[in-house]
Each structure stands twice: as structure tokens, then as C-alpha cells.
C-alpha atoms as a PDB file:
ATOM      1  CA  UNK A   1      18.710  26.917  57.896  1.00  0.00           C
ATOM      2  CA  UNK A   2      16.549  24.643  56.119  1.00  0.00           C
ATOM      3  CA  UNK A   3      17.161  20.764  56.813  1.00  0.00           C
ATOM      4  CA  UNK A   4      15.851  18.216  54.881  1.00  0.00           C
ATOM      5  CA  UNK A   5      15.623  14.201  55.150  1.00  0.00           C
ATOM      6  CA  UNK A   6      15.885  12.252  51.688  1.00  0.00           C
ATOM      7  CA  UNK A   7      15.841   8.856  50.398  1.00  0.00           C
ATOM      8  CA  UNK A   8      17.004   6.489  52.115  1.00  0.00           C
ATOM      9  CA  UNK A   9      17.381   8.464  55.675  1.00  0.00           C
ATOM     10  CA  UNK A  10      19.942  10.819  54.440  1.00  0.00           C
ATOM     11  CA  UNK A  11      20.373  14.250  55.930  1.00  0.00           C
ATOM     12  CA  UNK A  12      20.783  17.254  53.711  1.00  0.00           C
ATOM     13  CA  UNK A  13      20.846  21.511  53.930  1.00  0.00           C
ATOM     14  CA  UNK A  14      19.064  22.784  51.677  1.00  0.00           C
ATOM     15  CA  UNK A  15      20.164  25.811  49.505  1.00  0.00           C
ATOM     16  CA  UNK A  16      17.876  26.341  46.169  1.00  0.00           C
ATOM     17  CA  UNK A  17      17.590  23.984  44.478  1.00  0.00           C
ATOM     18  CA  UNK A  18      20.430  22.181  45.633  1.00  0.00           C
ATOM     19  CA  UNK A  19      20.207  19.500  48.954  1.00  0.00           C
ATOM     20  CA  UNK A  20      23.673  19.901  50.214  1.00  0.00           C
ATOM     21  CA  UNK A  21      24.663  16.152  51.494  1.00  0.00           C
ATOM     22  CA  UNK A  22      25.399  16.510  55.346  1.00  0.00           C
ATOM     23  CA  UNK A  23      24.239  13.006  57.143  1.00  0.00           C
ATOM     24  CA  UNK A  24      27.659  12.688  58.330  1.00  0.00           C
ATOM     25  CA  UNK A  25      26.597  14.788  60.966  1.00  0.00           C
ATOM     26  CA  UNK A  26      24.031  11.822  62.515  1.00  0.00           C
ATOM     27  CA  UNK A  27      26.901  10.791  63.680  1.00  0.00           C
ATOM     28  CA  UNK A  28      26.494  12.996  66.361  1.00  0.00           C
ATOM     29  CA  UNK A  29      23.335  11.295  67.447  1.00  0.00           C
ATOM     30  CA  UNK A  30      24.279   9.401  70.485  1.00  0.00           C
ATOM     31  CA  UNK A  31      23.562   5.388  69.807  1.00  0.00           C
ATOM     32  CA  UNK A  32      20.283   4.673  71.681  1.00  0.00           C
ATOM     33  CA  UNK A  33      19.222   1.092  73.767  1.00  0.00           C
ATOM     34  CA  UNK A  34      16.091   0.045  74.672  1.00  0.00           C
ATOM     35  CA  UNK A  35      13.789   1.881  75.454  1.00  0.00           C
ATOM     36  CA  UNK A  36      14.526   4.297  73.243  1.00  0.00           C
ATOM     37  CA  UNK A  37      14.734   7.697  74.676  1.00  0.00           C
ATOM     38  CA  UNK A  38      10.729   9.649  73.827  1.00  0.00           C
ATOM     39  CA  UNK A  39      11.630  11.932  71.233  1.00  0.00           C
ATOM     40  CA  UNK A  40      13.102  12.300  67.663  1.00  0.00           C
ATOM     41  CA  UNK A  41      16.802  12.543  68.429  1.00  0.00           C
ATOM     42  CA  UNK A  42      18.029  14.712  65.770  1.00  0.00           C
ATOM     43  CA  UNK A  43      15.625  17.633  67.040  1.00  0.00           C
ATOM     44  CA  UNK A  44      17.171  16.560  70.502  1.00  0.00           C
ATOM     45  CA  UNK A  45      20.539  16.871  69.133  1.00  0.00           C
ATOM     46  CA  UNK A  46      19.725  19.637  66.996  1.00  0.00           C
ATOM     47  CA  UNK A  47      22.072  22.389  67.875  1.00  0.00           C
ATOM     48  CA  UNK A  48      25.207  19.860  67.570  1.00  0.00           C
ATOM     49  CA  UNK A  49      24.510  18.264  64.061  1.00  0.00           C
ATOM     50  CA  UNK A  50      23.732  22.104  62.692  1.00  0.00           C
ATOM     51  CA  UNK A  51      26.932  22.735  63.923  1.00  0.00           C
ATOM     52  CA  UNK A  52      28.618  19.426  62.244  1.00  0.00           C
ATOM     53  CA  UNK A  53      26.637  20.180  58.897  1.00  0.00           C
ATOM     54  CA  UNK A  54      27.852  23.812  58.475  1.00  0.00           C
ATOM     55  CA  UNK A  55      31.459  22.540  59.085  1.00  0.00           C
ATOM     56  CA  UNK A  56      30.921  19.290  56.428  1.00  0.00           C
ATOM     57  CA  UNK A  57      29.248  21.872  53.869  1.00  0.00           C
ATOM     58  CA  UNK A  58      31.701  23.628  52.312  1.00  0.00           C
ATOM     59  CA  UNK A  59      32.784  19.821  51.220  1.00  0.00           C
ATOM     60  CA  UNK A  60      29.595  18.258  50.528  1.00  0.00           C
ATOM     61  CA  UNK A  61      28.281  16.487  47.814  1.00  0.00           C
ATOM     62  CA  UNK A  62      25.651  18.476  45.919  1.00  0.00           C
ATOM     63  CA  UNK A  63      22.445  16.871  44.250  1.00  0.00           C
ATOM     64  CA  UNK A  64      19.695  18.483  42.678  1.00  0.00           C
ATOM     65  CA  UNK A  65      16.326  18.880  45.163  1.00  0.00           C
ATOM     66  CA  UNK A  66      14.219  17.303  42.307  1.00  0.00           C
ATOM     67  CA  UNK A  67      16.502  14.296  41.955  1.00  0.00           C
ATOM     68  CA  UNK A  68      15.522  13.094  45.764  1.00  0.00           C
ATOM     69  CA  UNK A  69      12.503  11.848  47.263  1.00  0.00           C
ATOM     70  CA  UNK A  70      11.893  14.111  50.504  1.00  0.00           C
ATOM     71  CA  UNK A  71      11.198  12.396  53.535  1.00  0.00           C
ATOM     72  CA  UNK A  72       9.323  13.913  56.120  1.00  0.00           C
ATOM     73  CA  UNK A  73      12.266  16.153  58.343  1.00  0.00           C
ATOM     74  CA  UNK A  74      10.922  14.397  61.555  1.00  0.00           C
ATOM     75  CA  UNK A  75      11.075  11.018  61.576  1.00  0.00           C
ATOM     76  CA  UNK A  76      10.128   9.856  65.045  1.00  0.00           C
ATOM     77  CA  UNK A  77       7.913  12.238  66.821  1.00  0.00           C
ATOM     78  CA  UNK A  78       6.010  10.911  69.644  1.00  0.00           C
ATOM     79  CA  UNK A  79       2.462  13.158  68.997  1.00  0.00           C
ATOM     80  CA  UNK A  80       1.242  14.863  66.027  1.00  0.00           C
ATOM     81  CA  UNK A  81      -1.161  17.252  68.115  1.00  0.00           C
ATOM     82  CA  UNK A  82      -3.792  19.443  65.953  1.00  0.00           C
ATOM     83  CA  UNK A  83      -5.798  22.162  66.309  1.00  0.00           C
ATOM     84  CA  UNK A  84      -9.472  22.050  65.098  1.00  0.00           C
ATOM     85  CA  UNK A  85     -11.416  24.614  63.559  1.00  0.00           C
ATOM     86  CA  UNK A  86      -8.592  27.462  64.716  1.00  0.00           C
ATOM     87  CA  UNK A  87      -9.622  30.054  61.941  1.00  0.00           C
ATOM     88  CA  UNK A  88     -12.697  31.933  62.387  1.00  0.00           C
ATOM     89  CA  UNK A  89     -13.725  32.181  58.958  1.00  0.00           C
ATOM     90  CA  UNK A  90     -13.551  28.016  58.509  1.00  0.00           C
ATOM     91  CA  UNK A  91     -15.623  28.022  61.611  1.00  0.00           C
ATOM     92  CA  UNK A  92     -17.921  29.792  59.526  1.00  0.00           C
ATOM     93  CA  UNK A  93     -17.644  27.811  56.605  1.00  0.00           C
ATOM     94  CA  UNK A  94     -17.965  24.854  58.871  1.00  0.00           C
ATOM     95  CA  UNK A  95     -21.217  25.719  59.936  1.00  0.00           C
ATOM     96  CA  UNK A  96     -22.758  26.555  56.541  1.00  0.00           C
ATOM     97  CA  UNK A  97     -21.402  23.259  54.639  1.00  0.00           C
ATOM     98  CA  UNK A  98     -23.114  20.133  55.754  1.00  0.00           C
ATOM     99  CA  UNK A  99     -20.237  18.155  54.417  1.00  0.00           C
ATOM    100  CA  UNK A 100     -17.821  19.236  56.654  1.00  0.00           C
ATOM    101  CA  UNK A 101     -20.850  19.397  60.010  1.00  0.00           C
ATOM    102  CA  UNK A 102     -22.146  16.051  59.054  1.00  0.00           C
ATOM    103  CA  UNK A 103     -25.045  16.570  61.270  1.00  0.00           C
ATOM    104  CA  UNK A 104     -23.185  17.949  64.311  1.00  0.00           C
ATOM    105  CA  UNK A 105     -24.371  20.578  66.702  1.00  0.00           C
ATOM    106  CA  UNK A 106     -23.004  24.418  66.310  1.00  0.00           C
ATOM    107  CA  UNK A 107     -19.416  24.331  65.811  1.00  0.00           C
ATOM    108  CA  UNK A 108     -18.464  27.339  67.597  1.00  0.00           C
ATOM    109  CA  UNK A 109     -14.615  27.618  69.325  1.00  0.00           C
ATOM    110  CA  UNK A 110     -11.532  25.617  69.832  1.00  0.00           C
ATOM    111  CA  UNK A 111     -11.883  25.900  73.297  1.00  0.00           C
ATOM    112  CA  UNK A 112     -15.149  23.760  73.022  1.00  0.00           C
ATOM    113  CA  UNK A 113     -13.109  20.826  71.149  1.00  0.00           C
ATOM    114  CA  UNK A 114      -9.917  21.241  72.849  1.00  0.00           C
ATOM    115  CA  UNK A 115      -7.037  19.182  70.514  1.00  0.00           C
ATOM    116  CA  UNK A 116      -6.424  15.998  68.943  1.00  0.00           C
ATOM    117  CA  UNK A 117      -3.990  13.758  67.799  1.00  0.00           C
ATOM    118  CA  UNK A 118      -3.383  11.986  64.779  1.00  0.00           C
ATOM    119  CA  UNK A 119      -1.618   8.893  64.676  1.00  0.00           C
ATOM    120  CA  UNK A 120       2.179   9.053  63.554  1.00  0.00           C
ATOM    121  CA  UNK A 121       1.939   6.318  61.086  1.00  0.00           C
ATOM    122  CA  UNK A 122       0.053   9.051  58.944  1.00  0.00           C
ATOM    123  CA  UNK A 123       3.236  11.035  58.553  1.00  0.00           C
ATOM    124  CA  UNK A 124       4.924  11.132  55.492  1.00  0.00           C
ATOM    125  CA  UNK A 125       7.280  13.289  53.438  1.00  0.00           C
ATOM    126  CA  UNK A 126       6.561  15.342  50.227  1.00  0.00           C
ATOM    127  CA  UNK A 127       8.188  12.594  48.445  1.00  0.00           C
ATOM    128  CA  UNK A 128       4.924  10.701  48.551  1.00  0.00           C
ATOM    129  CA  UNK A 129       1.434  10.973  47.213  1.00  0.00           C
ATOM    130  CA  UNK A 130      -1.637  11.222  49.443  1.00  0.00           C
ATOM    131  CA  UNK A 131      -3.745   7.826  49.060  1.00  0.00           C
ATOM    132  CA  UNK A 132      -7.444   7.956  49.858  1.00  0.00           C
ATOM    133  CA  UNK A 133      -8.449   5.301  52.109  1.00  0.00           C
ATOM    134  CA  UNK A 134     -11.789   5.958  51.351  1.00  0.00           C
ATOM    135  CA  UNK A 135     -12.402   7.660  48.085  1.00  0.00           C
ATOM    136  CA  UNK A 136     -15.711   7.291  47.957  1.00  0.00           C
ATOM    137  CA  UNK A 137     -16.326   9.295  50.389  1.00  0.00           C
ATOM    138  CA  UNK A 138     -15.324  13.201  50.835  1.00  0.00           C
ATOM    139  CA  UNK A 139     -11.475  13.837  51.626  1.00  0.00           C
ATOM    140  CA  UNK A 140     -10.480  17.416  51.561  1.00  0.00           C
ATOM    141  CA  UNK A 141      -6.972  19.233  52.238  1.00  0.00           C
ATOM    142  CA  UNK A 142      -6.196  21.387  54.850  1.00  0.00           C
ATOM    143  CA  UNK A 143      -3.164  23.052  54.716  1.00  0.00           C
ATOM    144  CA  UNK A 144      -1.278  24.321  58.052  1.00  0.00           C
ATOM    145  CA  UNK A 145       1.551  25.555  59.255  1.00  0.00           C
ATOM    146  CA  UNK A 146       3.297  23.157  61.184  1.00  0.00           C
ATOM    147  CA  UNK A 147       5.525  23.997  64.474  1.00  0.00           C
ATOM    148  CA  UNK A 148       7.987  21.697  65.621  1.00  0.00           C
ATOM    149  CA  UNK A 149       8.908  21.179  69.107  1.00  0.00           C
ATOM    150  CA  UNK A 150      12.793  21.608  70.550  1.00  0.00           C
ATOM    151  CA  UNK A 151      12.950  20.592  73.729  1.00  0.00           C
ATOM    152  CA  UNK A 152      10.814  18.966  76.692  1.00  0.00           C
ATOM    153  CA  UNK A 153       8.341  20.596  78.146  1.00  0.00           C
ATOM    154  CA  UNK A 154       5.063  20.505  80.365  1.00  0.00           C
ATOM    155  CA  UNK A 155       2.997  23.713  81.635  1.00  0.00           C
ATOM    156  CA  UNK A 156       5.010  26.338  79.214  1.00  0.00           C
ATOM    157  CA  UNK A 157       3.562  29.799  79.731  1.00  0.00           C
ATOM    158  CA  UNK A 158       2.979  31.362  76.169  1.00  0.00           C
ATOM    159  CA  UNK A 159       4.812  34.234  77.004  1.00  0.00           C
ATOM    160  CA  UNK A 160       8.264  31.586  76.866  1.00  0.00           C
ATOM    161  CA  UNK A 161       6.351  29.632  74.353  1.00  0.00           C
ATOM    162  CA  UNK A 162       9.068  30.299  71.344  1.00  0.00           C
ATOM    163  CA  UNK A 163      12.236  29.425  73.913  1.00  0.00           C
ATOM    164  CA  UNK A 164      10.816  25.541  72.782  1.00  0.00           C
ATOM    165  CA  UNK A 165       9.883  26.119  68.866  1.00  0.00           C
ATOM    166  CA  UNK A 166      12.821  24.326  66.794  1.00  0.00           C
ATOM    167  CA  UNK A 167      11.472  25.018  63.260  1.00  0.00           C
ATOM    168  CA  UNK A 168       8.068  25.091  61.286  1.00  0.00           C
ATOM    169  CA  UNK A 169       7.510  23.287  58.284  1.00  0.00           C
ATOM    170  CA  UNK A 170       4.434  22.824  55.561  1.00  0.00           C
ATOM    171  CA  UNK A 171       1.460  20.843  56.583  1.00  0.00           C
ATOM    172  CA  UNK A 172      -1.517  18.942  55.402  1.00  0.00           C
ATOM    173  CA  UNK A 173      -4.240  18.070  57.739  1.00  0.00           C
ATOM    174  CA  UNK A 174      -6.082  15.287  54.920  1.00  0.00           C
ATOM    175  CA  UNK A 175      -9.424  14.477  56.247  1.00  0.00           C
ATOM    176  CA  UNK A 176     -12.117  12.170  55.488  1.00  0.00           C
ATOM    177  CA  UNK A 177     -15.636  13.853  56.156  1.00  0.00           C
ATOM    178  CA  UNK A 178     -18.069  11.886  58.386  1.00  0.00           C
ATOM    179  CA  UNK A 179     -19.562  11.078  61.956  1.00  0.00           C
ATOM    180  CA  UNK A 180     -16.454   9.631  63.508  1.00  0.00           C
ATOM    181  CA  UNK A 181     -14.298  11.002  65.988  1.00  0.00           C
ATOM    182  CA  UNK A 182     -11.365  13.448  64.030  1.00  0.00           C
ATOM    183  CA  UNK A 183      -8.711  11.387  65.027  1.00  0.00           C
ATOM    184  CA  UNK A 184      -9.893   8.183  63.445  1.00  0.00           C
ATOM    185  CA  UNK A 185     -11.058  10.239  60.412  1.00  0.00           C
ATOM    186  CA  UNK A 186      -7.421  12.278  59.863  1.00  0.00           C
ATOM    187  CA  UNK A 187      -4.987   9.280  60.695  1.00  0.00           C
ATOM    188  CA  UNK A 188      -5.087   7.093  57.814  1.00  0.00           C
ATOM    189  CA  UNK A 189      -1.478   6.478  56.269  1.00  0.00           C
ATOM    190  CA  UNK A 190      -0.289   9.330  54.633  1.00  0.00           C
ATOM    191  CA  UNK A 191      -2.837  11.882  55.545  1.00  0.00           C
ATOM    192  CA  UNK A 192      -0.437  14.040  57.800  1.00  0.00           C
ATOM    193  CA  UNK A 193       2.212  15.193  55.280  1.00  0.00           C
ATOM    194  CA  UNK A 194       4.833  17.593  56.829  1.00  0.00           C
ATOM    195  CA  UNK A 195       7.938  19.536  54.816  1.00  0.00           C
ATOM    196  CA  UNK A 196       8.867  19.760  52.447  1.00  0.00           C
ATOM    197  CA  UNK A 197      12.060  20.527  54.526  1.00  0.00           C
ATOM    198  CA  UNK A 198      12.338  21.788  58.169  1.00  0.00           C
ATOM    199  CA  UNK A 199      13.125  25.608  58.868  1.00  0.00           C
ATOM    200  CA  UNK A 200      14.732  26.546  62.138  1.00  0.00           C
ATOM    201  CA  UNK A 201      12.901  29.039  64.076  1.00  0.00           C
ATOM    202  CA  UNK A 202      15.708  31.973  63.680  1.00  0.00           C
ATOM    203  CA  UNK A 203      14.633  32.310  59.852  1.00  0.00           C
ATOM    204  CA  UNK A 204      10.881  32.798  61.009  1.00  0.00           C
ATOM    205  CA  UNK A 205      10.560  36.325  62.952  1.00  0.00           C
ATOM    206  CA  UNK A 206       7.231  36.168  63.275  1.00  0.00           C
ATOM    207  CA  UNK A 207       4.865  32.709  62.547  1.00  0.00           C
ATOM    208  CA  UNK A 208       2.068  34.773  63.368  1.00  0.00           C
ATOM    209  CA  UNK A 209       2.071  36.621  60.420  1.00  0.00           C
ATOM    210  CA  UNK A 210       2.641  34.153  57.421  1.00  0.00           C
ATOM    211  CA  UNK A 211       0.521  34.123  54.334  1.00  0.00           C
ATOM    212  CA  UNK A 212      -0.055  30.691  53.492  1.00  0.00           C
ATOM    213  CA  UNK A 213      -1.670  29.197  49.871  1.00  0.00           C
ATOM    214  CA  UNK A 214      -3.250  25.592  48.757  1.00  0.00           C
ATOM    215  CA  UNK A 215      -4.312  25.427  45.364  1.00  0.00           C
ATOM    216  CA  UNK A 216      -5.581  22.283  43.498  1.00  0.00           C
ATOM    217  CA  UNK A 217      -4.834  22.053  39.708  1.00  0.00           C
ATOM    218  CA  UNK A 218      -3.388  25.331  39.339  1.00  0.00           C
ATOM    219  CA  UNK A 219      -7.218  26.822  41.184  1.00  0.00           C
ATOM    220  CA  UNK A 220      -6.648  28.476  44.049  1.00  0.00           C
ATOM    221  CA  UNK A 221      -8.812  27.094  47.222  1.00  0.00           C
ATOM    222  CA  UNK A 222      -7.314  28.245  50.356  1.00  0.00           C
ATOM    223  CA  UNK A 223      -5.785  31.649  51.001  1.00  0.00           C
ATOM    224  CA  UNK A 224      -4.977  33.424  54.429  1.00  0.00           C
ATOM    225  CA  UNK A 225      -2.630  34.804  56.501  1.00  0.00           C
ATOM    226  CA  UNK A 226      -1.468  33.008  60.324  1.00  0.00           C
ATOM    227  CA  UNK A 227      -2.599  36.145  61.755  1.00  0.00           C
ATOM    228  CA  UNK A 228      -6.125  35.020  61.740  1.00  0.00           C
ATOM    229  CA  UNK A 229      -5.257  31.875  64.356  1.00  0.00           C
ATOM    230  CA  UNK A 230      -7.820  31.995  67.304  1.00  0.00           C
ATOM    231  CA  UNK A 231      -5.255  30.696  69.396  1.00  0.00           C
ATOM    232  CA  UNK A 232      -1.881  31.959  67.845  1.00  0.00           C
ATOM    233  CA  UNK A 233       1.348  29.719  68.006  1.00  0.00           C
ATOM    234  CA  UNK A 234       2.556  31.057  71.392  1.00  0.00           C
ATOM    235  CA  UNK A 235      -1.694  30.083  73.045  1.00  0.00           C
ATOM    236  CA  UNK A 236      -1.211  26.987  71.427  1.00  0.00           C
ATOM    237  CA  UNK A 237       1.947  25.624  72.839  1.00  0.00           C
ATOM    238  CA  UNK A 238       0.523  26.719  76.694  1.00  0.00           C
ATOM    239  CA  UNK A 239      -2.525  24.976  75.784  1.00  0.00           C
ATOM    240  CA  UNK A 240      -1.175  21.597  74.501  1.00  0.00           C
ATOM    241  CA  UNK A 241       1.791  21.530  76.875  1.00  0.00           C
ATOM    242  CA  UNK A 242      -1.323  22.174  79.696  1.00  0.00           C
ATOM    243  CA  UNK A 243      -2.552  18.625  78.558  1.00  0.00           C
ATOM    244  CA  UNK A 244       0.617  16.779  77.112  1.00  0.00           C
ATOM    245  CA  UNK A 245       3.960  16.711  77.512  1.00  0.00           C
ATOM    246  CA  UNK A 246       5.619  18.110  74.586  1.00  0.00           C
ATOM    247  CA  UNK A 247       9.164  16.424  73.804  1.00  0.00           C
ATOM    248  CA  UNK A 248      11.854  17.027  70.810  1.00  0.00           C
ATOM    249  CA  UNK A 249      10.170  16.409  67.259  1.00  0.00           C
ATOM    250  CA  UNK A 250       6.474  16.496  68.714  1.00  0.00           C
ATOM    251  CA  UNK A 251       4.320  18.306  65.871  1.00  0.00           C
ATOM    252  CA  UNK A 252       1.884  21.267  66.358  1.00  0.00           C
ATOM    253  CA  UNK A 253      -0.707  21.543  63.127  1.00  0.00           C
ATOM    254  CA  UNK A 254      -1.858  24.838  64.310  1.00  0.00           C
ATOM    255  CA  UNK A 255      -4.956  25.001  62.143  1.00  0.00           C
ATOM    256  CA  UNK A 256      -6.505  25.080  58.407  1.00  0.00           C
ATOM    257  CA  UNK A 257      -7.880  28.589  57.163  1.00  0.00           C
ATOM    258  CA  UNK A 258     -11.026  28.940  55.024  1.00  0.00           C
ATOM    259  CA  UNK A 259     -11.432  27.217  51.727  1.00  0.00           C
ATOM    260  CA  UNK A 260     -10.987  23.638  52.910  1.00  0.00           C
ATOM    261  CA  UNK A 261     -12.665  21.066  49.735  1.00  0.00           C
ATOM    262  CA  UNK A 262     -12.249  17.976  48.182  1.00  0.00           C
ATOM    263  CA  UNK A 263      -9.730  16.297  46.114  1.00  0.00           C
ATOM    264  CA  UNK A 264      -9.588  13.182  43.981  1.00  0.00           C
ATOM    265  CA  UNK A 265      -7.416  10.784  42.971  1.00  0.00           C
ATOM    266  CA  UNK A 266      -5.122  12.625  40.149  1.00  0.00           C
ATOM    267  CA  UNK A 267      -5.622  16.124  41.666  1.00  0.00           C
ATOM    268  CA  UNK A 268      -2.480  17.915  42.416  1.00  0.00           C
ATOM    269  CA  UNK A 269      -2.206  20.469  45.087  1.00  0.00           C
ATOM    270  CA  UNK A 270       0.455  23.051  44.983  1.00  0.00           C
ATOM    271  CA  UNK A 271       1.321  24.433  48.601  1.00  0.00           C
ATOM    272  CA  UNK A 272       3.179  27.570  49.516  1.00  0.00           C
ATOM    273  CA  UNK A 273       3.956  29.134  53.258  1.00  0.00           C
ATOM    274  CA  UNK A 274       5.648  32.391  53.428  1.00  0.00           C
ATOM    275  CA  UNK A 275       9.464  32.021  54.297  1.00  0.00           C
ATOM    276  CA  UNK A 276       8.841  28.227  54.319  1.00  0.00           C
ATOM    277  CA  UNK A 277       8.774  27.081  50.559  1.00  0.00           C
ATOM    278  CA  UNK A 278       6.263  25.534  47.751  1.00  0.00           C
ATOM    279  CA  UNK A 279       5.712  22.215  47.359  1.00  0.00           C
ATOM    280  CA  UNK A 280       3.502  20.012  45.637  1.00  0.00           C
ATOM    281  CA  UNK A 281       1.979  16.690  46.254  1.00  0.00           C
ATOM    282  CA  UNK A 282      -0.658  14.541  44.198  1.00  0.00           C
ATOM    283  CA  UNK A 283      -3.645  12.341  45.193  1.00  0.00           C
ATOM    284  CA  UNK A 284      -2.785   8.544  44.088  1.00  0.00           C
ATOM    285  CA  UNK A 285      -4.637   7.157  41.866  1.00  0.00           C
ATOM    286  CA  UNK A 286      -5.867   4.298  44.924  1.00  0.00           C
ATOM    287  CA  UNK A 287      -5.176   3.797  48.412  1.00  0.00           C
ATOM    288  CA  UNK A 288      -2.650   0.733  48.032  1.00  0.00           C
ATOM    289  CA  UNK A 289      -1.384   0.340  51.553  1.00  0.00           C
ATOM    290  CA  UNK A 290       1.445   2.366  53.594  1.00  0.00           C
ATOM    291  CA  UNK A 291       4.013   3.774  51.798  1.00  0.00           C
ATOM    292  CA  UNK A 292       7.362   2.079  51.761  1.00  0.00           C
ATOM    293  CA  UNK A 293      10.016   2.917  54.562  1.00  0.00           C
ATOM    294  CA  UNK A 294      14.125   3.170  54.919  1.00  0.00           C
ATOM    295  CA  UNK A 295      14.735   0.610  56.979  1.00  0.00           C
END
């Protein structure tokens, strides 16, 4: 199933190009006091409101996908955890570009960098456009597939590694090239875009062996195939859950292949991920603070 979030907090299926209108099935959420529980409760509550939304469906309003604004399908996760240079050929590319080294030593394995987090104010849904906080210096794109976590979990062997996958989705690692640390350069507001929808792990057979495609004005820049991960989807989950403690809704970027470069303001980037969709998003024209919420 694919499961979107749209306007103003709604909850749809999506079939086509049709959002089927389910968000009577939040109602299956159970109400929350403080401190809220960690965790974004509809992945917590997943299996229940997929059950309430295929019963609602056959009933369901109908709107078009492109008359909604798409939200990102997890609203509340508690880390957006990334892998650096996870593709052997951007490792390469990494090392012969002095934009993207910026003076640093030989970038040679993830292992040496470990992961990082960006912060989860940057997330936002393919509804909005990507605002450079600084365009005057470099930003590139870095498209990823995204995993999203299903249930707690600490110390997960990657052999079990799927048992706590709820979906994948699109995403875009934006980056602003420089000497500071990645997280501070990767979590201004709206550089971790995730959708355009959610897709629950039974559609995906295998998510390490999807061809994935950015291109910028029509030009194709990145082009690979998850294969290629250093440290596939199943490594990746033992080594974050080794540091962190995943929980419901926590987001995996697991990586950007080769071909990582610049955009603009006005560019438009057109991004595709086998069995997950196409999307596009543009670059504002300037960074004009974070992008309005649902309350």
C-alpha cells in the first residue's frame, strides 16, 4: 500500500493518481498525554489504521493527487539518521571534487565516519520547495532511498533487520558544501524532504536492488542502482540500532550514489525510485523562513 499525508494532516491511500481519503482511520491512534510516547504514532499503530483504511475505502472520497499538497508521510519521527558517503563511486567522486572535500583528508569508508543525524525540523513533504539557506554558497541534491522504521528496537542483528522496516519512501539529502560538521550543514529547514508517499515494506521484495534517478531540468545527474550500498539496508539497521535506539517513524537515508551537484534557486529536480514513484520538487526562489505547518 502506499499512504500518503496531505494538507492539512489528512490521511490518504494512494491509487494513481487518485489519494483515496482515509483519515478516519487516525481515529485509531490512541489519544496521547504528556510526555508524549517517542515515536510517530501512526507507524506505531500502523497495522490497525491499514486495516481501518482498507475497510473506509471502498467509501471514500476521491481527489486528484495533483489537487493536494503532500506532506511528508512521517510526521513525528524522533531521528532522521544518514549514511555518509555509502556508494563507492561518490566516494570517488568525493575525493576528486574539491567542492564536495573542502580541504578534508582522504575520504575513504563509512566505517571511518560512522552516521549522522539531521535535525527533524528539516523534514518536509513534496508539497514544498527546497529553500537555500545559503545560496551563495554550493547546495547540491542527493537523492536516497529512505527506510522507515516499524517498531522499537536496539542491537538488531541484520540478519532480522527487515522484521523492523515499515516502508521506504523518496529522499533528498540537500547539503550545503563547506568545513562544518554534516549535521549543521544538511539540517537547515527543508533540506530533508521524504515521500512523496510512504510504501509498506510488502510491496518492496528487495530494497537492495532499486534503480533510483535525480535529474535537474529535465538533465539527468544521478543514476544507480541500491545494489551498490557499502553497507546495504539490512548492515545499516545493525549498525545504527548498535548506536541508537531506533523507534516507530525513525528515518534511515541510506546513502546518495554518484552524480551529486548543485542546484539554484528555480531549478527543478525530477526524482524517481523503482517501485516507489516520481516526484518532483523545485528550489525557491529565496530561503524565506520554515515552511508553514497544520496545526
Amino acid at each position: 500500500m502506499k499512504l500518503c499525508r496531505y494538507n492539512n494532516n489528512q490521511l490518504g491511500l494512494v491509487e494513481g493518481d487518485q489519494i483515496i481519503d482515509v483519515t478516519a482511520a487516525l481515529e485509531l491512534i490512541p489519544p496521547m498525554r504528556y510526555p508524549a510516547p517517542l515515536g510517530d504514532q501512526l507507524i506505531a499503530n500502523l497495522g490497525a489504521v491499514l486495516a481501518r483504511a482498507n475497510a473506509l475505502k471502498a467509501n471514500a472520497p476521491r481527489l486528484s493527487l495533483a489537487s493536494v499538497k503532500l506532506l511528508p508521510p512521517v510526521g513525528n519521527p524522533t531521528k532522521i539518521i544518514n549514511a555518509p558517503i555509502n556508494y563507492v563511486k561518490h566516494i570517488q567522486e568525493s575525493n576528486a571534487d574539491p567542492g564536495i572535500k573542502h580541504g578534508r583528508t582522504t575520504i575513504t569508508h563509512i566505517s571511518d565516519w560512522g552516521l549522522f543525524l539531521k535535525a527533524t525540523s528539516s523534514l518536509v513533504g513534496f508539497g514544498d520547495e527546497v529553500r537555500l539557506l545559503y545560496p551563495e554558497r554550493r547546495n547540491d541534491h542527493e537523492l536516497e532511498l529512505a527506510i522507515i522504521i516499524g517498531k522499537q528496537g536496539k542491537n538488531i542483528a541484520r540478519e532480522n533487520a527487515r522484521q523492523y522496516i515499515a516502508g521506504y519512501a523518496m529522499g533528498l539529502d540537500m547539503t550545503t558544501r563547506g568545513k562544518e560538521l554534516l549535521s549543521w550543514r544538511k539540517s537547515g529547514d527543508t533540506y530533508a524532504l521524504l515521500g512523496p508517499w510512504f510504501t509498506t515494506a510488502d510491496e518492496i521484495a528487495d530494497p537492495n536492488a532499486l534503480d533510483l534517478e535525480l535529474k535537474v531540468n529535465g538533465e539527468t545527474r544521478q543514476k544507480a542502482n541500491t545494489r551498490d550500498l557499502v553497507y546495504n539496508v539490512d548492515r545499516l539497521i545493525e549498525y545504527a540500532s548498535d548506536k541508537y535506539t531506533l523507534y516507530p517513524g525513525d528515518i534511515i537515508l541510506t546513502g546518495t550514489p554518484e552524480g551529486v551537484g548543485p542546484v539554484v534557486p528555480g531549478d527543478v529536480m525530477q526524482l524517481y525510485i523503482a517501485g516507489l514513484g516520481r516526484a518532483e520538487v523545485r528550489i525557491a526562489p529565496a530561503y524565506a523562513g520554515p515552511p508553514e505547518r497544520p496545526a
